[in-house]
C-alpha atoms as a PDB file:
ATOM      1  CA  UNK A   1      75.628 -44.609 -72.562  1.00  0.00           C
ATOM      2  CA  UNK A   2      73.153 -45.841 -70.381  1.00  0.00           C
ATOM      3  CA  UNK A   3      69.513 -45.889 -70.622  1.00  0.00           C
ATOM      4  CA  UNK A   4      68.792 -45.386 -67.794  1.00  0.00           C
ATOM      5  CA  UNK A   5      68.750 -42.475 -65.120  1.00  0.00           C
ATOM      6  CA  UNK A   6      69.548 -42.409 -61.471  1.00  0.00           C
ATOM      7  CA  UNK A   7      66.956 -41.397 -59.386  1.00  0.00           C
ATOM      8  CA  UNK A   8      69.148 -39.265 -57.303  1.00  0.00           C
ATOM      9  CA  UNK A   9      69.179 -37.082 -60.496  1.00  0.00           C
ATOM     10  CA  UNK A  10      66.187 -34.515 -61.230  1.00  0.00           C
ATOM     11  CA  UNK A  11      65.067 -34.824 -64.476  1.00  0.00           C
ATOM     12  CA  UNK A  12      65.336 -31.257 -66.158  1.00  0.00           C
ATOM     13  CA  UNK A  13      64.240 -28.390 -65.261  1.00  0.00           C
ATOM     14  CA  UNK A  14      60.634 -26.499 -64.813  1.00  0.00           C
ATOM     15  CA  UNK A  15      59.390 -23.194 -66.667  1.00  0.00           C
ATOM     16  CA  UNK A  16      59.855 -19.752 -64.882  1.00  0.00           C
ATOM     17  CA  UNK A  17      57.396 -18.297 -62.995  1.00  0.00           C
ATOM     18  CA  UNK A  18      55.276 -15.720 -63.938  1.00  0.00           C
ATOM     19  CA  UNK A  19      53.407 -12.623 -63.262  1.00  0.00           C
ATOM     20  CA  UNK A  20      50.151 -14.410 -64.775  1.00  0.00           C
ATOM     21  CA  UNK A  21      51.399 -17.709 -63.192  1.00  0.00           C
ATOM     22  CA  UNK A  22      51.011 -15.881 -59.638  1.00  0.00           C
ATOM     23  CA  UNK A  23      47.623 -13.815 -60.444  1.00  0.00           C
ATOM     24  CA  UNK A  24      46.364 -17.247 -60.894  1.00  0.00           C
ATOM     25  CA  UNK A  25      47.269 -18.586 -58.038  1.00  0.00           C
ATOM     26  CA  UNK A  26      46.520 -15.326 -55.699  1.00  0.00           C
ATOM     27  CA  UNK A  27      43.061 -15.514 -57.327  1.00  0.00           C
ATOM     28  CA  UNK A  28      42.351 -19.021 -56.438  1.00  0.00           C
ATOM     29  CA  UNK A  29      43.075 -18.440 -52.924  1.00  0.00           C
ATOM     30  CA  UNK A  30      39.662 -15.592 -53.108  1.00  0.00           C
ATOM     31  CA  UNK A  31      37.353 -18.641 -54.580  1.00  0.00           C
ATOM     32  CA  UNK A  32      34.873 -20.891 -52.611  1.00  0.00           C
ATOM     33  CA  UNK A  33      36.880 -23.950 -54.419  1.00  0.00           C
ATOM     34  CA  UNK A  34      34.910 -26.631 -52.729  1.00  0.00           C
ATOM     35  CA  UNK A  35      31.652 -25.458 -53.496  1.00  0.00           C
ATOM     36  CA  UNK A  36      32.353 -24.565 -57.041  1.00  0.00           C
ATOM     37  CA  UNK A  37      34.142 -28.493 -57.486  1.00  0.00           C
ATOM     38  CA  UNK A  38      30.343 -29.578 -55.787  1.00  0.00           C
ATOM     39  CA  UNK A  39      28.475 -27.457 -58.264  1.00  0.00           C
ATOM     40  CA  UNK A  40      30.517 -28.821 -61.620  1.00  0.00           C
ATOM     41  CA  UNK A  41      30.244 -32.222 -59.786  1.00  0.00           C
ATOM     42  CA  UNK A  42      26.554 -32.099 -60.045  1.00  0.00           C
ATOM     43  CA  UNK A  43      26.404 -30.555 -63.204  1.00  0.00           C
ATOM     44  CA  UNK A  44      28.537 -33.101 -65.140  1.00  0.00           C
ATOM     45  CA  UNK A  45      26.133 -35.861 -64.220  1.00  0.00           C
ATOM     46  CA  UNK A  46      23.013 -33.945 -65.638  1.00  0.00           C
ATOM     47  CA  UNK A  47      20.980 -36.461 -68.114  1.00  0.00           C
ATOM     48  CA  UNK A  48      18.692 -33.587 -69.742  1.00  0.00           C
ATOM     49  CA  UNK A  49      20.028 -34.611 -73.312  1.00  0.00           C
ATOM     50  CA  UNK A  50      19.320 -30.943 -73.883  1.00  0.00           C
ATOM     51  CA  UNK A  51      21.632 -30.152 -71.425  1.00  0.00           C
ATOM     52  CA  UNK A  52      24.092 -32.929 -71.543  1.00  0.00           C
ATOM     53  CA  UNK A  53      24.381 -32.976 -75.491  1.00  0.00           C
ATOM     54  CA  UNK A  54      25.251 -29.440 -76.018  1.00  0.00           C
ATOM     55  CA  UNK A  55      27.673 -29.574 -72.582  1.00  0.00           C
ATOM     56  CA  UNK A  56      29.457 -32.435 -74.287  1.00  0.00           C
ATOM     57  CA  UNK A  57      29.848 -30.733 -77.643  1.00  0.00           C
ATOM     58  CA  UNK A  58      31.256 -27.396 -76.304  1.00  0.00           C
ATOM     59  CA  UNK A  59      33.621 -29.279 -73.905  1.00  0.00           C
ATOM     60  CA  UNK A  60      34.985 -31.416 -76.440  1.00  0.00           C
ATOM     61  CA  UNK A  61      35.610 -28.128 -78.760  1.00  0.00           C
ATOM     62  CA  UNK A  62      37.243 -26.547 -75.912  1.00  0.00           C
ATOM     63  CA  UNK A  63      39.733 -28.952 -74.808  1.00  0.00           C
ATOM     64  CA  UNK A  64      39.944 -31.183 -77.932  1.00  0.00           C
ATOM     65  CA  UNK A  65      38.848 -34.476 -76.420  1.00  0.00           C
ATOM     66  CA  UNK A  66      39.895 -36.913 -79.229  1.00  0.00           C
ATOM     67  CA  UNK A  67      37.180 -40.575 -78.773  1.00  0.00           C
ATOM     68  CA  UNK A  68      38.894 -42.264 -81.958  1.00  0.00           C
ATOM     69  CA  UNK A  69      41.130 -44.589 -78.918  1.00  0.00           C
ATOM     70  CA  UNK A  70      37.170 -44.315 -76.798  1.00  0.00           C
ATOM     71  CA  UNK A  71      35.471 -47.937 -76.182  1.00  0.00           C
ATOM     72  CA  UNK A  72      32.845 -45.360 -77.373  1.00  0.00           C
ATOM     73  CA  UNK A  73      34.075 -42.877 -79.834  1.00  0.00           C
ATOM     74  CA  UNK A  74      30.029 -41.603 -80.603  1.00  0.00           C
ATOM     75  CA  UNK A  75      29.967 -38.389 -78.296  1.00  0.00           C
ATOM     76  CA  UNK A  76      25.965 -38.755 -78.241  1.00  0.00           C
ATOM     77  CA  UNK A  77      26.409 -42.234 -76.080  1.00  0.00           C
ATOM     78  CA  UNK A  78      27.714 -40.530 -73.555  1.00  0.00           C
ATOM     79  CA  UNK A  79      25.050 -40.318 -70.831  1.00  0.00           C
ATOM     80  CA  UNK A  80      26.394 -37.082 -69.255  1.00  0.00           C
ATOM     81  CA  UNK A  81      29.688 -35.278 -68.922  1.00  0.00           C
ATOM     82  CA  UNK A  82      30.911 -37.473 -66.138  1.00  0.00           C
ATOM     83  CA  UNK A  83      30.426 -40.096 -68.563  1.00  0.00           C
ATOM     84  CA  UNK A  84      32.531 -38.549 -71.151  1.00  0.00           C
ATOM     85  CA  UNK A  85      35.723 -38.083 -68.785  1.00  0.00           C
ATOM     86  CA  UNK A  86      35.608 -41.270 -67.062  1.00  0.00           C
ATOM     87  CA  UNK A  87      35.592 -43.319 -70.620  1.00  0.00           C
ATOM     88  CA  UNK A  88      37.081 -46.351 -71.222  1.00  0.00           C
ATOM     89  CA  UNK A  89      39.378 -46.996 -73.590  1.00  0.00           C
ATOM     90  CA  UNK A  90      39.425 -49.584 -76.633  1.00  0.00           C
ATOM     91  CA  UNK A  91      41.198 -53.107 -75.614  1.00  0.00           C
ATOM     92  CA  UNK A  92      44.778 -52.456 -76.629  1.00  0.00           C
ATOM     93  CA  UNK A  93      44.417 -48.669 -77.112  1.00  0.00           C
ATOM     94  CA  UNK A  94      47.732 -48.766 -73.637  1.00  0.00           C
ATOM     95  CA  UNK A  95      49.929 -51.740 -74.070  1.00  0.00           C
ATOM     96  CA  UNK A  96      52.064 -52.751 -71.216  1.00  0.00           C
ATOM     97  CA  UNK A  97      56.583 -53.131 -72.045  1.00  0.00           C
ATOM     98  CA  UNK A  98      57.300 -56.161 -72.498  1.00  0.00           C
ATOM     99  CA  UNK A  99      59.815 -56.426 -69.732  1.00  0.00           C
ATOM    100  CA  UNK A 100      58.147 -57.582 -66.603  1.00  0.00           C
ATOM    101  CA  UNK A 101      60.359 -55.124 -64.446  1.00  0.00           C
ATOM    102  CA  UNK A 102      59.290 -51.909 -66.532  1.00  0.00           C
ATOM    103  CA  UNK A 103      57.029 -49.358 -64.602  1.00  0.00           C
ATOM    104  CA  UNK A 104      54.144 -48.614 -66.214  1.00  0.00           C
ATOM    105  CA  UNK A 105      52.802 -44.465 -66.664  1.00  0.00           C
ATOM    106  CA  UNK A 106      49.930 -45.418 -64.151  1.00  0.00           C
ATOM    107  CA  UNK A 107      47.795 -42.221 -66.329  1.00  0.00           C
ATOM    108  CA  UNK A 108      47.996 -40.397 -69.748  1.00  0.00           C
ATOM    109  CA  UNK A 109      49.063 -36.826 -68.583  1.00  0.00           C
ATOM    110  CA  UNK A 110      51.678 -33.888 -68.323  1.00  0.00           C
ATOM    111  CA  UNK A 111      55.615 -35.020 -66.714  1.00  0.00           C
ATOM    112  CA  UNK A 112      55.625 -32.703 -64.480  1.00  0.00           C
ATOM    113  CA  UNK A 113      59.052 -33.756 -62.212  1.00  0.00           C
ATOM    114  CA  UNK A 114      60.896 -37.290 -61.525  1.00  0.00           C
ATOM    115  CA  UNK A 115      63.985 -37.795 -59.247  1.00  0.00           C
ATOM    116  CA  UNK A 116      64.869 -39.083 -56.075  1.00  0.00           C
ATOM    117  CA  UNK A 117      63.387 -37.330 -52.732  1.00  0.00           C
ATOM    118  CA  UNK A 118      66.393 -35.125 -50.793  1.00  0.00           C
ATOM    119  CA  UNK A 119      66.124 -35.485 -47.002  1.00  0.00           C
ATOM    120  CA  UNK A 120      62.215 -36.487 -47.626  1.00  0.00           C
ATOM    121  CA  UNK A 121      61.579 -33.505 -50.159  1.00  0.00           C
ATOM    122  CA  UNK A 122      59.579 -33.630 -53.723  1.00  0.00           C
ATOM    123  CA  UNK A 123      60.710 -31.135 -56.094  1.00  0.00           C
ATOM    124  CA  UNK A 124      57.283 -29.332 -57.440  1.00  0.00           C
ATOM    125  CA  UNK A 125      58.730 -27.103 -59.387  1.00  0.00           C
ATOM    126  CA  UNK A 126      61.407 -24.977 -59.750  1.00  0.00           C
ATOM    127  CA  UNK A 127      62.098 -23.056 -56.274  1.00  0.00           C
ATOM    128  CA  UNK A 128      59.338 -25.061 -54.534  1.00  0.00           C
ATOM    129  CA  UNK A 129      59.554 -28.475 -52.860  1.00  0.00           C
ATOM    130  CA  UNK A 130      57.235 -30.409 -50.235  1.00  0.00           C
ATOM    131  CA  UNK A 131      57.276 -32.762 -47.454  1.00  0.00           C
ATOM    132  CA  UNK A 132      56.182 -36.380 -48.019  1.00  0.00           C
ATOM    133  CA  UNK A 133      55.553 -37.044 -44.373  1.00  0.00           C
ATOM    134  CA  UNK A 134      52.538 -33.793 -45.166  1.00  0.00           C
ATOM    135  CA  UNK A 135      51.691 -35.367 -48.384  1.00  0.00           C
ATOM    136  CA  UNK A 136      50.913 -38.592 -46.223  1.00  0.00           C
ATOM    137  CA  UNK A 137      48.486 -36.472 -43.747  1.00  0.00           C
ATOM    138  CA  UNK A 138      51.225 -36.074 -40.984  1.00  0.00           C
ATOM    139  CA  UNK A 139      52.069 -40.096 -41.111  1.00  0.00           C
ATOM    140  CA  UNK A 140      55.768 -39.907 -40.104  1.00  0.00           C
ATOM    141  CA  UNK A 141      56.594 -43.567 -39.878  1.00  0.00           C
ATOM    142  CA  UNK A 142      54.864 -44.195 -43.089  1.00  0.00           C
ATOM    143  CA  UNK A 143      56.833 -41.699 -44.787  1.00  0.00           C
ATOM    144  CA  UNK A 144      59.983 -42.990 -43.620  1.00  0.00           C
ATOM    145  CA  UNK A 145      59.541 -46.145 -45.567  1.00  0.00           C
ATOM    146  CA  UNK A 146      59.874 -43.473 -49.208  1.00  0.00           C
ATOM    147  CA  UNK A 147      62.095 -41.444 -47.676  1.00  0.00           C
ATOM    148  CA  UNK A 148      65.426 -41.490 -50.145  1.00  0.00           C
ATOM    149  CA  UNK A 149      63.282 -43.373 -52.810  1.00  0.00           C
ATOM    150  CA  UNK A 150      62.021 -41.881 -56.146  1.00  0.00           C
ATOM    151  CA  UNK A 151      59.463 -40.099 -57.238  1.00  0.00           C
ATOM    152  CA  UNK A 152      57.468 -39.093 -60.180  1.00  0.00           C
ATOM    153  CA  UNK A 153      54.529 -36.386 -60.831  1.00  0.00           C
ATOM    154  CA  UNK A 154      51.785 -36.553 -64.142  1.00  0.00           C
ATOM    155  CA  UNK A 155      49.411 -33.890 -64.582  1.00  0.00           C
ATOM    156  CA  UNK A 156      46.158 -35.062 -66.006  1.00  0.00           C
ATOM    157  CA  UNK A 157      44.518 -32.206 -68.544  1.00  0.00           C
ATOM    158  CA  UNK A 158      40.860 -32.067 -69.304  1.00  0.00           C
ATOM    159  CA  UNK A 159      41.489 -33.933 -72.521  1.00  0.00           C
ATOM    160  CA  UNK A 160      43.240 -36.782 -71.010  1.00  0.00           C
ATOM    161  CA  UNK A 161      42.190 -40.064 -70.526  1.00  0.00           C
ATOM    162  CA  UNK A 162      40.977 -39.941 -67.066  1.00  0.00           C
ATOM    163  CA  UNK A 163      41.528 -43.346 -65.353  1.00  0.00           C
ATOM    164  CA  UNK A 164      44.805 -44.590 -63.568  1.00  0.00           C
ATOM    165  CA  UNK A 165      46.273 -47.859 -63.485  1.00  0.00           C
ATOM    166  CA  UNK A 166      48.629 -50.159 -61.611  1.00  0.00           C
ATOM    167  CA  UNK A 167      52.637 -48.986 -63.123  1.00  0.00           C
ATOM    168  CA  UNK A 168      53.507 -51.778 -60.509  1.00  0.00           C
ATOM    169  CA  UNK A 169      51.416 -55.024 -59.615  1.00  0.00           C
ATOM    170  CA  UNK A 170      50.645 -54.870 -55.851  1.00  0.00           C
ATOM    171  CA  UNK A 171      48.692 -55.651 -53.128  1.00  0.00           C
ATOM    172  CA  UNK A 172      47.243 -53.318 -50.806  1.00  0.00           C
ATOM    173  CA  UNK A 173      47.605 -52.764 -47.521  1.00  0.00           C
ATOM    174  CA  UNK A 174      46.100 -48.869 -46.780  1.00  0.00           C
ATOM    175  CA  UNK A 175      44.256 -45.539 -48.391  1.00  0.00           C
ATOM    176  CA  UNK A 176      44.095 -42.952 -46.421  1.00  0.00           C
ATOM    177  CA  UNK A 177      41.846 -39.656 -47.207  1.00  0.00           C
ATOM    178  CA  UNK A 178      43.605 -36.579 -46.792  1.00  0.00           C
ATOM    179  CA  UNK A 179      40.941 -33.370 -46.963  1.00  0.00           C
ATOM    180  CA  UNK A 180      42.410 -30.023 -48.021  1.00  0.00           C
ATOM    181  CA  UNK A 181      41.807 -27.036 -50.440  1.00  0.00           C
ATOM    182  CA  UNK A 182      40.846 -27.481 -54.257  1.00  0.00           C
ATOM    183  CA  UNK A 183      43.177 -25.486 -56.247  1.00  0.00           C
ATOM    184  CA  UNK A 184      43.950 -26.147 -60.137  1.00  0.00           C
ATOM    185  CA  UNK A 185      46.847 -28.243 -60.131  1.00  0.00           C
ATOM    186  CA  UNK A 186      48.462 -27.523 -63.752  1.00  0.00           C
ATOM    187  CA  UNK A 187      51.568 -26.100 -64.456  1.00  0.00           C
ATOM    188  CA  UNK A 188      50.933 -22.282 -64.236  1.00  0.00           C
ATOM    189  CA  UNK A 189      49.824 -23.174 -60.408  1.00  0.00           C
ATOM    190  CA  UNK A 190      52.053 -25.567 -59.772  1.00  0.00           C
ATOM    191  CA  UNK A 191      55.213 -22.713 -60.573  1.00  0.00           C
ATOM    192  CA  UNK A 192      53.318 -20.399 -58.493  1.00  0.00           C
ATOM    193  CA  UNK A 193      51.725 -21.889 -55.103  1.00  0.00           C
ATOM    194  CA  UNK A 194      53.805 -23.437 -52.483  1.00  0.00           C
ATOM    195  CA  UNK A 195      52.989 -27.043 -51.190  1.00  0.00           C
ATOM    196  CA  UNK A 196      50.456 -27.252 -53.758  1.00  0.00           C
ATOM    197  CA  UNK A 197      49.728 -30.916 -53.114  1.00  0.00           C
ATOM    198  CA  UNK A 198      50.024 -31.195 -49.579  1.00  0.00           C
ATOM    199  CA  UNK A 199      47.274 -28.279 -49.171  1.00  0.00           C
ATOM    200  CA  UNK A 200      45.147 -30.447 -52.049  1.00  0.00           C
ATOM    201  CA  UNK A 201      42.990 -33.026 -50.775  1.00  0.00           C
ATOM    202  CA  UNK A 202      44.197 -36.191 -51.918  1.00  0.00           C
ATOM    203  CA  UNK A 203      43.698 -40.029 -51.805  1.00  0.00           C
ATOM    204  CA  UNK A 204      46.995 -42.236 -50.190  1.00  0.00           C
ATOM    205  CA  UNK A 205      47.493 -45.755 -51.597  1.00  0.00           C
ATOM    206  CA  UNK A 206      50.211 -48.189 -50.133  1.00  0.00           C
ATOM    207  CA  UNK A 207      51.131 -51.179 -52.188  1.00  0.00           C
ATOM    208  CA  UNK A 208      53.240 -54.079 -51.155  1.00  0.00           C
ATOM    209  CA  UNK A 209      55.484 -54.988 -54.690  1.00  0.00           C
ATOM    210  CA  UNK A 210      57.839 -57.473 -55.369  1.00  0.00           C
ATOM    211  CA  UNK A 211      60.802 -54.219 -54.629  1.00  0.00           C
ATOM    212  CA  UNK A 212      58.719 -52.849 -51.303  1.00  0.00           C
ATOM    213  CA  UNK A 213      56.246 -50.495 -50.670  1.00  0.00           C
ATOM    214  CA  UNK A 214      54.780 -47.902 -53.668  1.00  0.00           C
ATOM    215  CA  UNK A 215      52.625 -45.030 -53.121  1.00  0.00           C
ATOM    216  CA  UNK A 216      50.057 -43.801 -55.675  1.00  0.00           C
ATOM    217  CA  UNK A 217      48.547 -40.898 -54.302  1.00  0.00           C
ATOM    218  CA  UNK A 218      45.880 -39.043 -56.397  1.00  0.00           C
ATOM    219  CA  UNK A 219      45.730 -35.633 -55.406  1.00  0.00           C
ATOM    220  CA  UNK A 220      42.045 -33.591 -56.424  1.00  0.00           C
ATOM    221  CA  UNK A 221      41.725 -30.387 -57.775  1.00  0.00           C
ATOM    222  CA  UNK A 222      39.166 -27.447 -58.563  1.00  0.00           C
ATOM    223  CA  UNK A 223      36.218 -28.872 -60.345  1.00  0.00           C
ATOM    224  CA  UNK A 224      37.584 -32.456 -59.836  1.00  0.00           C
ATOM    225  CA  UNK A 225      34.176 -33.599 -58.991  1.00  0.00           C
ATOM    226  CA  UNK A 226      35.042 -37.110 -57.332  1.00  0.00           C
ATOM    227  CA  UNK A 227      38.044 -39.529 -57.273  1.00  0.00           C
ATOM    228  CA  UNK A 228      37.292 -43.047 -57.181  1.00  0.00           C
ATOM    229  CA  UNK A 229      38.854 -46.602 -56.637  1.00  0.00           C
ATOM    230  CA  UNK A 230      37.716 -49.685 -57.817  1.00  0.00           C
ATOM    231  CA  UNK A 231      37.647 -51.667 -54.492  1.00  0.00           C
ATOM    232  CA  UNK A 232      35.943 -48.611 -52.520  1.00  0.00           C
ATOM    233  CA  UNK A 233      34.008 -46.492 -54.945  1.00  0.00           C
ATOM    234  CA  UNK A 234      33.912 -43.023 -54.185  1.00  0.00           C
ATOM    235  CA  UNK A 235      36.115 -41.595 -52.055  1.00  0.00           C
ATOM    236  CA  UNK A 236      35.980 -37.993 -52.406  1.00  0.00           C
ATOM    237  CA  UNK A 237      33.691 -35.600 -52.606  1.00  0.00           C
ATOM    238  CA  UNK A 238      33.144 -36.136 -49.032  1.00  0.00           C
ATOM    239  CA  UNK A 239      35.757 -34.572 -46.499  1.00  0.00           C
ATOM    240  CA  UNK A 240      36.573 -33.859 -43.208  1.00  0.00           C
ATOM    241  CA  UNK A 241      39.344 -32.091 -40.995  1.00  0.00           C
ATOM    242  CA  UNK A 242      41.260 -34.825 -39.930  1.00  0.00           C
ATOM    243  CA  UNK A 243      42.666 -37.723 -42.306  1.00  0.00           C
ATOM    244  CA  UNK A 244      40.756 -41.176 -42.434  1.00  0.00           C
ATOM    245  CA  UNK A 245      42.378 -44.525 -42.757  1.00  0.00           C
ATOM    246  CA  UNK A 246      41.112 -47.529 -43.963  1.00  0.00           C
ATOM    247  CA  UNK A 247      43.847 -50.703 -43.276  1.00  0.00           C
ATOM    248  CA  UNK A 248      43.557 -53.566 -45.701  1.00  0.00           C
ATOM    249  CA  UNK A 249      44.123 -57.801 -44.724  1.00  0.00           C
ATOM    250  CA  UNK A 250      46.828 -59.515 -46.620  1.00  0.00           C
ATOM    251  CA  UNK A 251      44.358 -62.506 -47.122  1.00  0.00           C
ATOM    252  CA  UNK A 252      40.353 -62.882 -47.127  1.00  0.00           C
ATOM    253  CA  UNK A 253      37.773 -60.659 -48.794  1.00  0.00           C
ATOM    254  CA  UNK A 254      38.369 -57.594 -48.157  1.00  0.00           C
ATOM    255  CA  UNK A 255      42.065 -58.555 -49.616  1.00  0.00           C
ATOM    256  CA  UNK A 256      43.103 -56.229 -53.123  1.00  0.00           C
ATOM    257  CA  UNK A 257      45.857 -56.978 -54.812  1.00  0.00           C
ATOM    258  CA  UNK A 258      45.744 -55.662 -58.828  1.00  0.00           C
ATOM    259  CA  UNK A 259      47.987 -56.373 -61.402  1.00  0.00           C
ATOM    260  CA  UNK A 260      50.160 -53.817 -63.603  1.00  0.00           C
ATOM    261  CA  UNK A 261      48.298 -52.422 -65.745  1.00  0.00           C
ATOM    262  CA  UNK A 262      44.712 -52.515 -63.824  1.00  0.00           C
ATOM    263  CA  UNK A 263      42.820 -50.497 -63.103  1.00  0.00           C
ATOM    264  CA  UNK A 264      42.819 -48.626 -59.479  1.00  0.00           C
ATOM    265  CA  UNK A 265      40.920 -45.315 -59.534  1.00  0.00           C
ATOM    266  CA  UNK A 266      39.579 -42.532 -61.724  1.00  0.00           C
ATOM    267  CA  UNK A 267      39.259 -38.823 -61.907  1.00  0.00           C
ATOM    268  CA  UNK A 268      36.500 -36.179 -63.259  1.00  0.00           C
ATOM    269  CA  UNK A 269      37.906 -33.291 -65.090  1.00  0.00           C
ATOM    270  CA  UNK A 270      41.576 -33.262 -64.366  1.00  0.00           C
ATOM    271  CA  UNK A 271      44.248 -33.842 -61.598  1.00  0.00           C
ATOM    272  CA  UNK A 272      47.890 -35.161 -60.868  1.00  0.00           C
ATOM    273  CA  UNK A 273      49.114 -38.479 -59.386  1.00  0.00           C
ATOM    274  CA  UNK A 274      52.125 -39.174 -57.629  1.00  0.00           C
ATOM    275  CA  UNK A 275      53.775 -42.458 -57.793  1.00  0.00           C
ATOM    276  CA  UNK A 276      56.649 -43.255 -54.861  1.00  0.00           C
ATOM    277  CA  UNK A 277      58.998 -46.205 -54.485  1.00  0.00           C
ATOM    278  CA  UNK A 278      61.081 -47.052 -51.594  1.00  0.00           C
ATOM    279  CA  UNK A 279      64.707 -46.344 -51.776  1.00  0.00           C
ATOM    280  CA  UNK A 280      67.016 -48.358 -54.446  1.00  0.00           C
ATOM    281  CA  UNK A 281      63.718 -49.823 -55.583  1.00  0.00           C
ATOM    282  CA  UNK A 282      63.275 -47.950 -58.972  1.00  0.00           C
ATOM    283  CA  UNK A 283      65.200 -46.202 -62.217  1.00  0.00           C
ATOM    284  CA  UNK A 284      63.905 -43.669 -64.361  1.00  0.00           C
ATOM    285  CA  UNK A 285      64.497 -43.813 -68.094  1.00  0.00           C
ATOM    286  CA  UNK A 286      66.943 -41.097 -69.245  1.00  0.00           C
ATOM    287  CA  UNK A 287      64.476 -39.809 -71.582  1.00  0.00           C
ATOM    288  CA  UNK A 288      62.133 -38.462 -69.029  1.00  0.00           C
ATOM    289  CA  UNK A 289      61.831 -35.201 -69.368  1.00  0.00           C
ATOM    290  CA  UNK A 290      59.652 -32.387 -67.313  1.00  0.00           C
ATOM    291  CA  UNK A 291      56.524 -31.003 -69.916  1.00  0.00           C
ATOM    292  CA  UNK A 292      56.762 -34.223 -71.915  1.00  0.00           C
ATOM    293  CA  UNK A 293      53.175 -35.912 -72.723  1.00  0.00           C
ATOM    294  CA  UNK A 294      53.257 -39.459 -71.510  1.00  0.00           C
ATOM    295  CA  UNK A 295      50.356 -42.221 -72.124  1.00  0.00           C
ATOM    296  CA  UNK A 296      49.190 -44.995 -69.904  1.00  0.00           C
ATOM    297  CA  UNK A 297      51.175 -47.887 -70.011  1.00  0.00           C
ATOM    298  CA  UNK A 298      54.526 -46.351 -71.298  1.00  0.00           C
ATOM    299  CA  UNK A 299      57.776 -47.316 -70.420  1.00  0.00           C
ATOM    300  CA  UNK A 300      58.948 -44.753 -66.800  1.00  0.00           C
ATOM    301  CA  UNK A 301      62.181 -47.332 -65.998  1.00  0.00           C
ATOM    302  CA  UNK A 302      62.633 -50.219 -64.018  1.00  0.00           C
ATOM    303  CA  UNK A 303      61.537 -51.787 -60.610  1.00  0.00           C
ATOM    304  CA  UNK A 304      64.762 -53.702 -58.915  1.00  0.00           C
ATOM    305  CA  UNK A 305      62.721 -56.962 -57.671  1.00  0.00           C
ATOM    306  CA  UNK A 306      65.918 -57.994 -56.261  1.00  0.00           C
ATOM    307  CA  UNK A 307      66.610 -54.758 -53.938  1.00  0.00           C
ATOM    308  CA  UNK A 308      65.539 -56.136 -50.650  1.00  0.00           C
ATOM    309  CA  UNK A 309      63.598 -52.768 -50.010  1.00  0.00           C
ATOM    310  CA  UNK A 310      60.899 -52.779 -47.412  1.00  0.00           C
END
């Protein structure tokens, strides 16, 4: 049997919705989400030790944040919250496969879905799927280059390791900043509110690969206090009503090309990322399977270097 999975295949099957999943959901829509997110963004970077101390303690009770794989596993070292969630990890805590062509988790987190886009559609969960030209801000010529390719979602809980990383090595050629709403995206939401990450605001990144373009788009969420990248800082909290786009040279300075297994962004709190390939230009493993925990670094399948996709 092979190990590997066709992307034109979804990979299992999401929970049911229910009753509590949608109270969830109907209440979000009643909160201020953006000004709550701006509140707990302000709040995690308190430095009253008083303040920060204490905050730390009962957040690590909470969620069980495990620091034994932490660069810093002493919870009093930690400056403020913010501190706390955007930790780095011990060297070799996330090995890369060995095989050059294996796609690396780009985040520890949740599988939420995997498979192949139908007619330019992302399965979010069961009975709701979304557009990728509207996950791209309304770019329909940019979306056309994933359209038919693969695609895979990771939740990222409060207790996760909160940084992403290359799965691919890449070089960049655009972000674009996508305002929207704040709403929780874990699972219960995810079941329950339609287009959940197209009405998210969310960063776009475009990478050239050796197989064509990848997209790693890290969507926020409420109380997601700020996504970051490493070549542009912060990107988000600030937004707007109308997507922004920042185009990057192939050569020169302002040039970013990263390496699987970099580096590329972090989150506060929690949030999902999307990864895209172009059509025929990845293969899930067969083991992939919706609700499965995944770290950084593992084994997703294999990049076909010799596909021709652009």
């Amino acid at each position: 049997m092979s190990t590997r999975k066709s992307p034109s295949e979804i990979v299992g099957a999401p929970a049911e919705r229910t009753l509590g999943d949608r109270a969830f959901a109907a209440l979000q829509r009643t909160l201020p989400t953006h000004a709550l997110s701006r509140a707990w963004l302000r709040f995690t970077r308190v430095r009253a030790p008083w303040i920060s101390r204490n905050a730390i303690s009962v957040l690590r009770r909470l969620y069980d944040i495990d620091l034994s794989e932490a660069l810093e596993s002493d919870p009093s070292a930690y400056a403020d919250l913010n501190a706390l969630f955007t930790r780095a990890l011990k060297p070799g805590a996330r090995p890369l496969p060995a095989d050059p062509e294996a796609i690396a988790s780009p985040a520890d987190g949740i599988l939420s879905q995997a498979g192949k886009m139908n007619a330019g559609r992302i399965v979010q969960a069961k009975g709701h799927v979304y557009d990728v030209t509207t996950l791209f801000g309304g770019d329909r010529a940019l979306a056309e280059r994933f359209i038919g390719g693969c695609f895979c979602t990771l939740y990222l809980a409060p207790h996760n390791y909160h940084r992403v990383h290359m799965p691919s090595t890449g070089r960049l050629e655009e972000m674009v900043h996508v305002p929207g709403r704040l709403f929780s995206v874990n699972p219960s939401t995810a079941r329950a509110l339609p287009g959940l990450f197209t009405r998210n605001e969310r960063v776009v990144t475009v990478w050239e690969t050796d197989a064509g373009p990848m997209a790693l788009v890290l969507v926020g969420a409420m109380l997601v206090g700020s996504i970051d990248t490493v070549w542009a800082g912060t990107i988000t909290p600030p937004t707007g009503r109308a997507p922004s786009r920042v185009r990057y040279p192939e050569a020169g300075p302002d040039s970013v090309t990263l390496s699987r297994g970099e580096e590329m962004g972090r989150f506060n709190m929690g949030s999902s990322v999307i990864l895209l390939y172009a059509p025929g230009a990845a293969t899930w493993l067969d083991e992939l399977v919706p609700g499965q925990e995944v770290r950084q670094g593992q084994n997703l399948g294999s990049l076909h270097a010799d596909t021709g996709a652009s």
